[in-house]
Protein backbone atom coordinates (compact mmCIF):
# COMPACT_ATOMS: atom_id res chain seq x y z
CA UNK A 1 167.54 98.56 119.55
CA UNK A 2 165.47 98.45 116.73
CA UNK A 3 162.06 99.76 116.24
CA UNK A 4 158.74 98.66 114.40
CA UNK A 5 155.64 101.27 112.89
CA UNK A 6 152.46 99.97 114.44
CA UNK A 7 150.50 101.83 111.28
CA UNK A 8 152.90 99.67 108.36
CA UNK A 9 152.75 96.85 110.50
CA UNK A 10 148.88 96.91 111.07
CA UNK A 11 149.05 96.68 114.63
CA UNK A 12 147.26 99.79 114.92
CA UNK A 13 144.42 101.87 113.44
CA UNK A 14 144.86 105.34 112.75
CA UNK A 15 143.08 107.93 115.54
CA UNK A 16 143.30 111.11 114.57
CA UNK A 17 140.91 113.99 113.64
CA UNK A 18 141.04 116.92 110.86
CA UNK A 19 142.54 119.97 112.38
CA UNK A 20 140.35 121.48 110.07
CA UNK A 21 136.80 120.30 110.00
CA UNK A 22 137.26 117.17 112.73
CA UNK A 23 136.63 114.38 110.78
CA UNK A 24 138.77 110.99 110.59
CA UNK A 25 141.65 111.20 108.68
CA UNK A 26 142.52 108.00 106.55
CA UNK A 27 146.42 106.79 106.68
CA UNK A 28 147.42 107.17 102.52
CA UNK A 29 151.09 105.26 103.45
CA UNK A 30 154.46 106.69 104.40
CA UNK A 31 155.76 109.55 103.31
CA UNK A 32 158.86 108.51 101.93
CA UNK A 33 156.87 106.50 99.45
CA UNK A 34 155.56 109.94 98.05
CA UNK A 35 159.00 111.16 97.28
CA UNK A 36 160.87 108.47 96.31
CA UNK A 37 162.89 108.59 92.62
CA UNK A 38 160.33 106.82 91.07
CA UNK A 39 157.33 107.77 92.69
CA UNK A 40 154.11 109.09 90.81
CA UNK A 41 153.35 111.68 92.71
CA UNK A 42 154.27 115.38 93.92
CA UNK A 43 157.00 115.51 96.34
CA UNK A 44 155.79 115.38 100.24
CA UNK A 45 156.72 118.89 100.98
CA UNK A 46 153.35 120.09 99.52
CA UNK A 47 151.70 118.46 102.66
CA UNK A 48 151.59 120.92 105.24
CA UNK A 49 153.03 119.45 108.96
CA UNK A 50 149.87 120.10 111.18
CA UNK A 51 150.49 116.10 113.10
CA UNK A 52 154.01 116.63 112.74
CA UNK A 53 155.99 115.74 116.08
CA UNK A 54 159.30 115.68 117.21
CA UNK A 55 160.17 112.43 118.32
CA UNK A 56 163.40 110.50 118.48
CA UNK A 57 161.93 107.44 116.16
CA UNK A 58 158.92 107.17 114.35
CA UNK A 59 157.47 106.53 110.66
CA UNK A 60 155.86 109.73 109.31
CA UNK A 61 152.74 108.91 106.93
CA UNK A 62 150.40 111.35 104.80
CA UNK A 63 146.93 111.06 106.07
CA UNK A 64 143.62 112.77 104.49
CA UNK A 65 140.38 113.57 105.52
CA UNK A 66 137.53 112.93 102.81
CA UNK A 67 135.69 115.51 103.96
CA UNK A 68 137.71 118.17 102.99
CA UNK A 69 140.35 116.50 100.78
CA UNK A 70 143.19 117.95 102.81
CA UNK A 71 146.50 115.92 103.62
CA UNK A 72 148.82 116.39 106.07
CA UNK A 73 151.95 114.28 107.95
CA UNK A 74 151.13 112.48 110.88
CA UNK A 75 154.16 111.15 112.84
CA UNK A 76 153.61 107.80 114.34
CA UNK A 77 156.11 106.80 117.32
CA UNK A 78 157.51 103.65 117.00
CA UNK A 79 157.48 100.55 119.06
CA UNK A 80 159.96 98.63 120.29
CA UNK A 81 160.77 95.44 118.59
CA UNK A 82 160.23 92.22 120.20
């Protein structure tokens, strides 16, 4: 069975709050896309894990918050394809 990412797909806005202050956080793409060989920036392990979850399939993407320029990763479960 394969699966889709609602947040890469747009099918779906990101709803989740700062851990730290409560504000929105803003989806900054997929995490893989942050460490890949040629990728311009640091390697996603400097993002701490705070929306991190444990699910059998799922896209995990860095999010911020503008309010207090923190990032973190945000797993997002996957749907099912049609």
């Amino acid at each position: 069975m394969s699966y889709i990412c609602p947040l890469c797909n747009g099918m779906a806005n990101l709803s989740a709050t700062c851990p730290d202050c409560g504000h929105g956080l803003e989806n900054a793409g997929k995490k893989e896309d942050y460490a890949g060989p040629y990728s311009p920036y640091g390697s996603a392990d400097q993002y701490t894990s705070a929306y991190s979850a444990q699910a059998p399939s799922g896209c995990e993407h860095v999010v911020m918050c503008s309010h207090c320029h923190e990032a973190y990763i945000y797993h997002v479960n996957a749907w099912k394809a049609p």
